[in-house]
Every structure is written in structure tokens, then in C-alpha cells.
PDB file of N, CA and C in Angstrom:
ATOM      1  N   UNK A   1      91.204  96.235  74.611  1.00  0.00           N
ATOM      2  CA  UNK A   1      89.927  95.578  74.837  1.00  0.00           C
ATOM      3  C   UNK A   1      89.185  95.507  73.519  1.00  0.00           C
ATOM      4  N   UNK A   2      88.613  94.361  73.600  1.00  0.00           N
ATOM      5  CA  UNK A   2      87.784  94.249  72.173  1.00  0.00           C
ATOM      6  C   UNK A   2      86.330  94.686  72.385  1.00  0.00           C
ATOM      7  N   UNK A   3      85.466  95.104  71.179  1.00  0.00           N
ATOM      8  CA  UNK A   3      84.339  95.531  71.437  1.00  0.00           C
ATOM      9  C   UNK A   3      83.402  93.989  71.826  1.00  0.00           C
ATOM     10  N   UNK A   4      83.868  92.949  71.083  1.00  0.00           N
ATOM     11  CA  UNK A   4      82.742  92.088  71.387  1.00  0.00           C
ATOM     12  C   UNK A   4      82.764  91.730  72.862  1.00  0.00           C
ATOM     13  N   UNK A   5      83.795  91.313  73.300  1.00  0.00           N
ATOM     14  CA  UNK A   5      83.906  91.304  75.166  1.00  0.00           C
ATOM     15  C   UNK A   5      83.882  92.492  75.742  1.00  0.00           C
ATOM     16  N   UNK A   6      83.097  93.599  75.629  1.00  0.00           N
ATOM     17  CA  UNK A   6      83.192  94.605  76.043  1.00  0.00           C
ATOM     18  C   UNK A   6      82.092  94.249  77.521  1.00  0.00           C
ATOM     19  N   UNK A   7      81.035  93.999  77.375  1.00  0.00           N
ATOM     20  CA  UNK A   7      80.122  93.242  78.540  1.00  0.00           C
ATOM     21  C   UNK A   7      80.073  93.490  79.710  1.00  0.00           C
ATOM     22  N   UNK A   8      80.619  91.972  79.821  1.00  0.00           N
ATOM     23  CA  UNK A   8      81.759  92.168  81.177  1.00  0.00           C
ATOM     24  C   UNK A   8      82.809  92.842  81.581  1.00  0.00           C
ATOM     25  N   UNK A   9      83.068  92.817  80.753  1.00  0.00           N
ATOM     26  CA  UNK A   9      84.654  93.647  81.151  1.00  0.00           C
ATOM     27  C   UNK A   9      83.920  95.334  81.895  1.00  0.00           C
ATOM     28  N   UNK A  10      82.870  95.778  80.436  1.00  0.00           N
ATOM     29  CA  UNK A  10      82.646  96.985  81.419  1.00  0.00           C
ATOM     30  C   UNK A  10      82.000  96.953  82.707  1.00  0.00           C
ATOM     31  N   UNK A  11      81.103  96.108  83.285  1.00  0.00           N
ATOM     32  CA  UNK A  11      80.163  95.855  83.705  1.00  0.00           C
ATOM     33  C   UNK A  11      81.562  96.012  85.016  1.00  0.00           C
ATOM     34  N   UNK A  12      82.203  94.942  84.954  1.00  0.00           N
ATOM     35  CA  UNK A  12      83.594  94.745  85.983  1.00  0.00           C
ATOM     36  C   UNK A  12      84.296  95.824  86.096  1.00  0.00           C
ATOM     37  N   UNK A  13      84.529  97.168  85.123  1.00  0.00           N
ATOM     38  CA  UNK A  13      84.973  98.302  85.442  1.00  0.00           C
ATOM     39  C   UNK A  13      84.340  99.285  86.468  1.00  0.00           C
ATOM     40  N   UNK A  14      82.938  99.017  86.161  1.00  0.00           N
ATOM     41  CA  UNK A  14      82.053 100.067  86.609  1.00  0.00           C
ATOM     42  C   UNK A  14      82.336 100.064  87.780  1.00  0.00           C
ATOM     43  N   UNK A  15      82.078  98.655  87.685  1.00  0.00           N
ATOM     44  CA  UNK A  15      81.982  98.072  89.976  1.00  0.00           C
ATOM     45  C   UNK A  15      83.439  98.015  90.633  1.00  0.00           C
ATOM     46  N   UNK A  16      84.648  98.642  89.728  1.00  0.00           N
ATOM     47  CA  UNK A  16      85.985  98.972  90.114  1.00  0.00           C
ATOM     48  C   UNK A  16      86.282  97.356  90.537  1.00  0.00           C
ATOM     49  N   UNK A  17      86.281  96.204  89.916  1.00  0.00           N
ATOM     50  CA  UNK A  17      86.275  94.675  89.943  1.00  0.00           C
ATOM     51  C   UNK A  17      87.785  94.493  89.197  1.00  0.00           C
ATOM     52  N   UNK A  18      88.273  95.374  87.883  1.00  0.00           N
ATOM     53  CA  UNK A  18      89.547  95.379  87.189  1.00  0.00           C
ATOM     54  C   UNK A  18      91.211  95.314  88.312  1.00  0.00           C
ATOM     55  N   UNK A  19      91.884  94.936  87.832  1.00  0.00           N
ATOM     56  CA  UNK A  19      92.802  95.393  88.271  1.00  0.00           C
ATOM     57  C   UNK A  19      93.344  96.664  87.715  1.00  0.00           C
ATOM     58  N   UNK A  20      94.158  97.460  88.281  1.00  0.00           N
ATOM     59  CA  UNK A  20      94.620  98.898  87.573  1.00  0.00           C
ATOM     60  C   UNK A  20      94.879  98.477  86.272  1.00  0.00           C
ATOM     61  N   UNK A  21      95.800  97.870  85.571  1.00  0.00           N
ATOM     62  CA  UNK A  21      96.501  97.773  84.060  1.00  0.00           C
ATOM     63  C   UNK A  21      94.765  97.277  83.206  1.00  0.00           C
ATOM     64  N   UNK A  22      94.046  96.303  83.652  1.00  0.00           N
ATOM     65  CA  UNK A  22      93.019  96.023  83.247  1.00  0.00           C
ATOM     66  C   UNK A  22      92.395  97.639  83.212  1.00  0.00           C
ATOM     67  N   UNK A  23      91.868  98.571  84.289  1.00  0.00           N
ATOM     68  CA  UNK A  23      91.337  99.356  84.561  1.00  0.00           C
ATOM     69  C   UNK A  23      91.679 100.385  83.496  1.00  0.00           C
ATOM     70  N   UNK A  24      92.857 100.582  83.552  1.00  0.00           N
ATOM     71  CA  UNK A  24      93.512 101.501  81.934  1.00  0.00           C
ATOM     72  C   UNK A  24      92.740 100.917  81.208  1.00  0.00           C
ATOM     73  N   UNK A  25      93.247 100.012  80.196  1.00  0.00           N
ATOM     74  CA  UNK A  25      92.730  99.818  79.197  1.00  0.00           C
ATOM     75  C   UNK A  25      91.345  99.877  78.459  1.00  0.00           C
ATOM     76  N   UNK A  26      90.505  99.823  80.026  1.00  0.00           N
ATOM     77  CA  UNK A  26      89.089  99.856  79.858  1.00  0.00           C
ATOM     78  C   UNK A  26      88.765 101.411  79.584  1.00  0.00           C
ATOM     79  N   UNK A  27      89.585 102.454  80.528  1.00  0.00           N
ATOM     80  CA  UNK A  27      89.448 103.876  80.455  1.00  0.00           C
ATOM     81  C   UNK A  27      90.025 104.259  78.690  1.00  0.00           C
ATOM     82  N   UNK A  28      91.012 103.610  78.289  1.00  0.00           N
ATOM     83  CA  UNK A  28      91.482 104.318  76.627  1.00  0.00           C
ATOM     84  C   UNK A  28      90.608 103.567  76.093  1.00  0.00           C
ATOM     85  N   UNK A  29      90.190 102.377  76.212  1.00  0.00           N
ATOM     86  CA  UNK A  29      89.033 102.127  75.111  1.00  0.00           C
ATOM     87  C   UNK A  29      87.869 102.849  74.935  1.00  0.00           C
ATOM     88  N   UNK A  30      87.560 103.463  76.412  1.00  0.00           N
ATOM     89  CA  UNK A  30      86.084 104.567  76.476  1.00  0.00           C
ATOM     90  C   UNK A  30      86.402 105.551  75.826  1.00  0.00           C
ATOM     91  N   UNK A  31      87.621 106.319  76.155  1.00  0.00           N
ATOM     92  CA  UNK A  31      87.844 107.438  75.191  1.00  0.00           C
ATOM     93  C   UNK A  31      87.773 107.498  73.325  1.00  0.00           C
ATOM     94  N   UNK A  32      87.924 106.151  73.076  1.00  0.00           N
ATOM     95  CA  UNK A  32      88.021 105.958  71.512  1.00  0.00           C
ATOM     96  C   UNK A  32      86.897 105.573  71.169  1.00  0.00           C
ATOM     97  N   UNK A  33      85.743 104.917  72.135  1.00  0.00           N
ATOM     98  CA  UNK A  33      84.777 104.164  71.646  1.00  0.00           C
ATOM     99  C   UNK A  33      83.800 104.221  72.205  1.00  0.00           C
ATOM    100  N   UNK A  34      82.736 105.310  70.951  1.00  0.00           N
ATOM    101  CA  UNK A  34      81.241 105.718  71.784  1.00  0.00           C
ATOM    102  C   UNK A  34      80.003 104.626  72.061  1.00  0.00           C
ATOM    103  N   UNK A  35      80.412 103.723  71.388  1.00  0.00           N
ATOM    104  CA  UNK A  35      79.571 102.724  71.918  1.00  0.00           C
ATOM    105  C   UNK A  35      80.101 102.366  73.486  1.00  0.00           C
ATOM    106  N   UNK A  36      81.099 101.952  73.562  1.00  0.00           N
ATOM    107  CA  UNK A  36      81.235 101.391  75.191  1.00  0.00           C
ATOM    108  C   UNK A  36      81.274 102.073  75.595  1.00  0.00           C
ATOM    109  N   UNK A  37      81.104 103.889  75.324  1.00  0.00           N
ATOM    110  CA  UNK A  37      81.054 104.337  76.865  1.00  0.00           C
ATOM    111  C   UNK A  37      79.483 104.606  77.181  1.00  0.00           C
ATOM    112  N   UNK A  38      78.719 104.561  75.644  1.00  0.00           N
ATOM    113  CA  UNK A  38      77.168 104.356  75.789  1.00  0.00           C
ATOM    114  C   UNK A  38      76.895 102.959  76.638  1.00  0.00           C
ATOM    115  N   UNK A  39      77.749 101.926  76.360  1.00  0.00           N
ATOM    116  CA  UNK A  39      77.371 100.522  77.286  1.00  0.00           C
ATOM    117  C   UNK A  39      77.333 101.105  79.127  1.00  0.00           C
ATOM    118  N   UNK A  40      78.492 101.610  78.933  1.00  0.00           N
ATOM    119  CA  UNK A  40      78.562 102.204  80.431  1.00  0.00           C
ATOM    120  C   UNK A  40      77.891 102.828  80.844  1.00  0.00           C
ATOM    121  N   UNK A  41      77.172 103.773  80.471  1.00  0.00           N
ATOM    122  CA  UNK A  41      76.603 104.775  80.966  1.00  0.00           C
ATOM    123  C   UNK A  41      75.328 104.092  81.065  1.00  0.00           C
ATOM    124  N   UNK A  42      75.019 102.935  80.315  1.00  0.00           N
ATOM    125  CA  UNK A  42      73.972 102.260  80.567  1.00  0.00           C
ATOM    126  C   UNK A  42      73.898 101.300  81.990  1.00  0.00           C
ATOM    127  N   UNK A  43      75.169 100.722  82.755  1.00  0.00           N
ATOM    128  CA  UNK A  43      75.356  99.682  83.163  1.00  0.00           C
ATOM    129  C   UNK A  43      75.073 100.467  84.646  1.00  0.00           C
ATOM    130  N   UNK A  44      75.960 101.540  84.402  1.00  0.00           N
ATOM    131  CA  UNK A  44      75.722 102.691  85.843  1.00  0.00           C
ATOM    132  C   UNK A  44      74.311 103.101  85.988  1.00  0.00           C
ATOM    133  N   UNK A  45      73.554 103.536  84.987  1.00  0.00           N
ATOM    134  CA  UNK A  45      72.511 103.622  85.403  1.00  0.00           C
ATOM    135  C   UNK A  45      71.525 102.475  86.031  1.00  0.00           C
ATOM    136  N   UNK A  46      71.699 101.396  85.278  1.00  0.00           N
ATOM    137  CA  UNK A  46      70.789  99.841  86.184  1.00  0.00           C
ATOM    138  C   UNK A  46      71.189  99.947  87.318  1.00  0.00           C
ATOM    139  N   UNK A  47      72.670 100.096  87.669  1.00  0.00           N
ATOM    140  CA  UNK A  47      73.499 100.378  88.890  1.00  0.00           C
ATOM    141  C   UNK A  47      72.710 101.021  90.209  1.00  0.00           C
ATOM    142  N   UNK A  48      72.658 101.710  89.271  1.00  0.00           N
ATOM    143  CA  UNK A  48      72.006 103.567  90.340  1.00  0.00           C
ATOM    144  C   UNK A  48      70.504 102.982  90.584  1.00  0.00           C
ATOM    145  N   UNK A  49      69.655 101.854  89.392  1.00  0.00           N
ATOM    146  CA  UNK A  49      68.480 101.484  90.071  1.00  0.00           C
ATOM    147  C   UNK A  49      68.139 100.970  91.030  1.00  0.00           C
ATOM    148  N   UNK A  50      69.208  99.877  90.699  1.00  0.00           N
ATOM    149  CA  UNK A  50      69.024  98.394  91.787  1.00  0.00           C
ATOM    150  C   UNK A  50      69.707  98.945  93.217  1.00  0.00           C
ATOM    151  N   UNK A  51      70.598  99.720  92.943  1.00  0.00           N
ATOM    152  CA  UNK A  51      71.115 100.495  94.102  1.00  0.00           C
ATOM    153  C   UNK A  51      69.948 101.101  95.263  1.00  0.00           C
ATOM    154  N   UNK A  52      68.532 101.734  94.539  1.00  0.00           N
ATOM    155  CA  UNK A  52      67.685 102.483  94.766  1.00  0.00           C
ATOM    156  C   UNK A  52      66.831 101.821  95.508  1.00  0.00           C
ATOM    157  N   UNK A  53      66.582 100.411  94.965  1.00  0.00           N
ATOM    158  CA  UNK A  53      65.244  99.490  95.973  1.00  0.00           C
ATOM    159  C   UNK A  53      66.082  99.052  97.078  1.00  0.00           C
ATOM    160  N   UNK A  54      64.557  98.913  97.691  1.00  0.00           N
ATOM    161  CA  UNK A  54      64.779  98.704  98.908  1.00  0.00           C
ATOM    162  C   UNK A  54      65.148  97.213  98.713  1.00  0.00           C
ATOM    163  N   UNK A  55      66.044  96.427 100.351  1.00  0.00           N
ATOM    164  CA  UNK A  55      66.519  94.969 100.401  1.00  0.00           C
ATOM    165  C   UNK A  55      65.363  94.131 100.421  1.00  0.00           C
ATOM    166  N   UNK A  56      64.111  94.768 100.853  1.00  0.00           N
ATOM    167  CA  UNK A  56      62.971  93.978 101.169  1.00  0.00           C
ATOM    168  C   UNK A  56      62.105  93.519  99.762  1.00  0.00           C
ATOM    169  N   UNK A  57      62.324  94.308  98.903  1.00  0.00           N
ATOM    170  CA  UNK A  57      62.006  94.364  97.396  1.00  0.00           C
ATOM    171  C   UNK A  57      62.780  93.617  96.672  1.00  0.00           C
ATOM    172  N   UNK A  58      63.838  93.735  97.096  1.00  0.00           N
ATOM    173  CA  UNK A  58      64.836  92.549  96.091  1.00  0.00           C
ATOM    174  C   UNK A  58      64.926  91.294  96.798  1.00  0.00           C
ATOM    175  N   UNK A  59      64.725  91.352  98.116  1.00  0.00           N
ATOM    176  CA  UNK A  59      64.634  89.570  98.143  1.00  0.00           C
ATOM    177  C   UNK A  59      63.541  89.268  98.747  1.00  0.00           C
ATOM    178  N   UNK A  60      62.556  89.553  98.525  1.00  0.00           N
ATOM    179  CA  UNK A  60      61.234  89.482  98.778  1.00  0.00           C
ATOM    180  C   UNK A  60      60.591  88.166  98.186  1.00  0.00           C
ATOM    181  N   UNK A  61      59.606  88.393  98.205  1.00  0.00           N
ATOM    182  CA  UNK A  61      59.039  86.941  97.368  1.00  0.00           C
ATOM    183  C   UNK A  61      58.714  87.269  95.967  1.00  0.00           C
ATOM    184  N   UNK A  62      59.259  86.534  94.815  1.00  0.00           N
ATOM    185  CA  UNK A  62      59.341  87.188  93.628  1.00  0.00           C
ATOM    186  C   UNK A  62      58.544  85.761  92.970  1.00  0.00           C
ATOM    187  N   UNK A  63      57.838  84.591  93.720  1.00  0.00           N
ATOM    188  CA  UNK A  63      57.384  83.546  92.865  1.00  0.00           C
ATOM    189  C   UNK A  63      56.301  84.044  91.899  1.00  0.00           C
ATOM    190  N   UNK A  64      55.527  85.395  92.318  1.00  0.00           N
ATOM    191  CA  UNK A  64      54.123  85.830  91.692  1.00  0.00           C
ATOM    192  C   UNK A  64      54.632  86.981  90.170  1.00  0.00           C
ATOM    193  N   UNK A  65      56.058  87.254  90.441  1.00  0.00           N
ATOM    194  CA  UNK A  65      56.620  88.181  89.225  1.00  0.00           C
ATOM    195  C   UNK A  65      57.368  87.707  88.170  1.00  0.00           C
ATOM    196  N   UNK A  66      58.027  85.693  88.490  1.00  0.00           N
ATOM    197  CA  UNK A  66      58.559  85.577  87.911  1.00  0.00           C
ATOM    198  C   UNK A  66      57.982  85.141  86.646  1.00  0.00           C
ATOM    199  N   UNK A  67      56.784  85.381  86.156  1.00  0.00           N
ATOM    200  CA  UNK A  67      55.942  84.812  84.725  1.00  0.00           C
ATOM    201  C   UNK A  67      56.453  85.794  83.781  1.00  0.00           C
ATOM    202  N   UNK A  68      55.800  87.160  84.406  1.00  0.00           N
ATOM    203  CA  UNK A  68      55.396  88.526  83.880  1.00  0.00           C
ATOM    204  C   UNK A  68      57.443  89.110  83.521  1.00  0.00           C
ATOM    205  N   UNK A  69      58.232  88.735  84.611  1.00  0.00           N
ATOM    206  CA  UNK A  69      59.982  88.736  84.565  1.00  0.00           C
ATOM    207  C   UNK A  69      59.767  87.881  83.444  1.00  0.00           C
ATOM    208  N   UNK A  70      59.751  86.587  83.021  1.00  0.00           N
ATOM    209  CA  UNK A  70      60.243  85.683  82.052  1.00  0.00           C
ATOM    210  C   UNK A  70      59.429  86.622  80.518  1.00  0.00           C
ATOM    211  N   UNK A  71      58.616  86.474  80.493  1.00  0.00           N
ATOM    212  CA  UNK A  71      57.982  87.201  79.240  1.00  0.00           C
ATOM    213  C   UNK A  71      58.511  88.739  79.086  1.00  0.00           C
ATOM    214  N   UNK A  72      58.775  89.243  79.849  1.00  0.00           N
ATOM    215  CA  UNK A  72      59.119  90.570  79.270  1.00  0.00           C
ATOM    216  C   UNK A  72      60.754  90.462  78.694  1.00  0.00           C
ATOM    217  N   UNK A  73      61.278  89.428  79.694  1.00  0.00           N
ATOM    218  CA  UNK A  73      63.160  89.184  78.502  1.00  0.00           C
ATOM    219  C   UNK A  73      62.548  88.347  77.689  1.00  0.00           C
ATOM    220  N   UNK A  74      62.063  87.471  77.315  1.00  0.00           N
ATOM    221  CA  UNK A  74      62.020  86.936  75.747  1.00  0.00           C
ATOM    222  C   UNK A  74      61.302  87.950  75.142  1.00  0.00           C
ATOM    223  N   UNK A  75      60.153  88.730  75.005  1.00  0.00           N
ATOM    224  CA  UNK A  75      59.989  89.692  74.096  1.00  0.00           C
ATOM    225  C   UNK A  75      61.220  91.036  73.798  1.00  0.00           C
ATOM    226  N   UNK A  76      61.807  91.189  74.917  1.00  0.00           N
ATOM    227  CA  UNK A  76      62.855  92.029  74.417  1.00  0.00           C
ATOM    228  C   UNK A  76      64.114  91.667  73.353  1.00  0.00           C
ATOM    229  N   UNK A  77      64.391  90.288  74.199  1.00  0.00           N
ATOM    230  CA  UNK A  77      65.270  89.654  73.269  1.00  0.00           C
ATOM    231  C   UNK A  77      64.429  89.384  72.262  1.00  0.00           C
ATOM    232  N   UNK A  78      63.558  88.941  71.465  1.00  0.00           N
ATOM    233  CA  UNK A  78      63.380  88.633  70.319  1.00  0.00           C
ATOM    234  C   UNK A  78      62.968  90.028  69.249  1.00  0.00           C
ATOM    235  N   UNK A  79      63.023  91.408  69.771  1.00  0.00           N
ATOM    236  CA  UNK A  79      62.671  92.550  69.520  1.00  0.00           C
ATOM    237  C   UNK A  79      64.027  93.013  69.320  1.00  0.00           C
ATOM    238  N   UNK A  80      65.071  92.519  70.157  1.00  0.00           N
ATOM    239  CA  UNK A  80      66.413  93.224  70.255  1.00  0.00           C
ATOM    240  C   UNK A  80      66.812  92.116  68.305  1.00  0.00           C
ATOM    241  N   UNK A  81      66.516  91.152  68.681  1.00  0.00           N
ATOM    242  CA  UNK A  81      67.059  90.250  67.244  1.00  0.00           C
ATOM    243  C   UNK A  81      66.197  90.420  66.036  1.00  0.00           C
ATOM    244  N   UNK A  82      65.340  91.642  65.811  1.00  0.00           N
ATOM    245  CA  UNK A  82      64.690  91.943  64.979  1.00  0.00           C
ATOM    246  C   UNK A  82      63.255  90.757  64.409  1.00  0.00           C
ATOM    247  N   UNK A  83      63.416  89.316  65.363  1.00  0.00           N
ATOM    248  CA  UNK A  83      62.295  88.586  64.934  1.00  0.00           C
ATOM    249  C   UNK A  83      61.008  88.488  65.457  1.00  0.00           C
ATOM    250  N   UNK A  84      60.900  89.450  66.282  1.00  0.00           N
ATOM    251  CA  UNK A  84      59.660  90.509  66.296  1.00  0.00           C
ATOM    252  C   UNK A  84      59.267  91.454  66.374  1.00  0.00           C
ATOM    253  N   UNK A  85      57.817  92.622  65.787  1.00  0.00           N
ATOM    254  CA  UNK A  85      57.906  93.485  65.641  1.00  0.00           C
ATOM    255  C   UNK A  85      57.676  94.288  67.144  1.00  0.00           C
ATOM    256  N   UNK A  86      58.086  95.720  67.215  1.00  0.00           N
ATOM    257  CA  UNK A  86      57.809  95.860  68.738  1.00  0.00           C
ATOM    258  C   UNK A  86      56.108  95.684  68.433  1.00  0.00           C
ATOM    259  N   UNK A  87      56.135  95.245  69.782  1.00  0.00           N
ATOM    260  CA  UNK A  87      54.290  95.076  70.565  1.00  0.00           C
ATOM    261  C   UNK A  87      54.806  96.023  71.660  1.00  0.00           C
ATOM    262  N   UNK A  88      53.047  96.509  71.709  1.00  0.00           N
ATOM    263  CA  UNK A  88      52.764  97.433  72.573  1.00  0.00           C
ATOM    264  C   UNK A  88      53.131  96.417  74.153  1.00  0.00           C
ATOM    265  N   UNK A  89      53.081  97.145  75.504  1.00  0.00           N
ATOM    266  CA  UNK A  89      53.704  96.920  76.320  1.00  0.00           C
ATOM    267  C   UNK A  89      52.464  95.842  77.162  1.00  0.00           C
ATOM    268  N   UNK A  90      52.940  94.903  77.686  1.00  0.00           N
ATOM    269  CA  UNK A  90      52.213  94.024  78.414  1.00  0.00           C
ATOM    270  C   UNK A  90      51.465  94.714  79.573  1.00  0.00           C
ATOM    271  N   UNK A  91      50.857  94.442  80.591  1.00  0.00           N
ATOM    272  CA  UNK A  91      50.340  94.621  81.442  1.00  0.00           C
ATOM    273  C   UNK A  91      51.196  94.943  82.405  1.00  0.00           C
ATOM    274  N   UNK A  92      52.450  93.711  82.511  1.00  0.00           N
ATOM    275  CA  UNK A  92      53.293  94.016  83.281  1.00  0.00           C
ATOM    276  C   UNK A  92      54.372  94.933  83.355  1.00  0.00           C
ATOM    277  N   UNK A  93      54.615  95.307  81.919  1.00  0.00           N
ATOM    278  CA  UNK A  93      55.629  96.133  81.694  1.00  0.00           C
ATOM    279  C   UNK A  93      54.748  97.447  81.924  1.00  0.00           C
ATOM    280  N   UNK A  94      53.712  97.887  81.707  1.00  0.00           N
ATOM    281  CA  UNK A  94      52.846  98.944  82.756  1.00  0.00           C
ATOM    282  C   UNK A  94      53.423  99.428  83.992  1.00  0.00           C
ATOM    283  N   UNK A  95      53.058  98.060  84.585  1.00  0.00           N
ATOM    284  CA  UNK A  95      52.903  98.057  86.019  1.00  0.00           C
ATOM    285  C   UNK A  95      54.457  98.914  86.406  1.00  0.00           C
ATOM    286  N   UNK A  96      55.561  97.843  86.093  1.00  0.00           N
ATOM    287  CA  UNK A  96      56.780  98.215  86.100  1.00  0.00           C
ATOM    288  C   UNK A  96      57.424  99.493  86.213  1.00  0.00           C
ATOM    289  N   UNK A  97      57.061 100.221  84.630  1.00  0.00           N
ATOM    290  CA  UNK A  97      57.596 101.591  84.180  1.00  0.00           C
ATOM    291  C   UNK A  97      56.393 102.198  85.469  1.00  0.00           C
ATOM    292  N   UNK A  98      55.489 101.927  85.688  1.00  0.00           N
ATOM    293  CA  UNK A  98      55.108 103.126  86.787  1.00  0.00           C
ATOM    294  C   UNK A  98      55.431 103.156  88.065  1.00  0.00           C
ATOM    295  N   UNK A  99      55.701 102.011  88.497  1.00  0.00           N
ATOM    296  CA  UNK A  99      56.619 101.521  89.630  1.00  0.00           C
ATOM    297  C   UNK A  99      58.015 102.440  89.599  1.00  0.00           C
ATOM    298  N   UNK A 100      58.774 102.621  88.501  1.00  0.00           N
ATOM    299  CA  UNK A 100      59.856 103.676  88.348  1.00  0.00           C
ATOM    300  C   UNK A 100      59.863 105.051  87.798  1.00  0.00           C
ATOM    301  N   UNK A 101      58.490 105.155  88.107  1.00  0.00           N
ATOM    302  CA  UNK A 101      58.390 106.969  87.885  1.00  0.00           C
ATOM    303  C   UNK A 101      58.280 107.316  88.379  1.00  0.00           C
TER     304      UNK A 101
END
């Protein structure tokens, strides 16, 4: 497995989506490579979130969140690509992180 397709591929391990020979390869690449098993350990945890809400929360009516949703991925992404500096946290990203504490 290569690191740049690592992504999906782990994302598809986690959720046991591989076939076995796929499934190896994904397991010796974790052993050699602390980044993907940091990807993983990241992917399981969103896992373990979204796992956590309730069905009524996830398909609920999301027309009033999707502004405050759109602005918080373009500031991350443009924070993740270094072409902005971090800013302090929006209103919504407030709301959010206390929603998961």
C-alpha cells in the first residue's frame, strides 16, 4: 500500500470493507508506518463519534447548520494548506466542541 492512497484504503479497513489479501497488506503497512496507523486511529475515532449520535441527530433537519458546516471545512482546509493563519474558533465551532464534551 502506498502512503498517498492510504485514505481510503484505511478508512475501508477500519469498516472491515477489504478483502483478506487487501486486509494484510493494510495490517503490514500499519506495522511499518506511524503515520497510517495515526490515520487510523483517527478514522476509528470519528467512527466511535458518529457511531455515538443519535439517528434523529443525523438525519434531522440540518438546513439551519449547513452555513456554520460549510465555513468551518473551508477554514480548516485553508489552515490545513498553511494559507491561513489559525483564527480563533467561530461561534459555531463553540457551539460544536461543547456539544461533544
Amino acid at each position: 500500500m502506498k502512503c498517498e492512497q492510504e485514505t481510503s484504503q484505511l478508512a475501508a479497513y477500519v469498516m472491515a470493507a477489504l478483502d483478506s489479501e487487501e486486509a494484510e497488506g493494510v495490517r503490514r503497512h500499519l506495522r511499518e508506518c506511524p503515520a497510517c496507523t495515526a490515520e487510523t486511529d483517527d478514522i476509528l475515532a470519528t467512527l466511535s463519534i458518529v457511531q455515538a449520535v443519535s439517528q434523529e441527530e443525523l438525519l434531522g433537519d440540518w438546513a439551519d447548520k449547513i452555513p456554520d458546516l460549510r465555513e468551518a471545512t473551508v477554514r480548516a482546509a485553508l489552515e490545513e494548506a498553511g494559507a491561513l493563519p489559525s483564527l480563533p474558533p467561530t461561534a459555531a465551532q463553540k457551539r460544536s466542541k461543547a456539544r461533544w464534551s
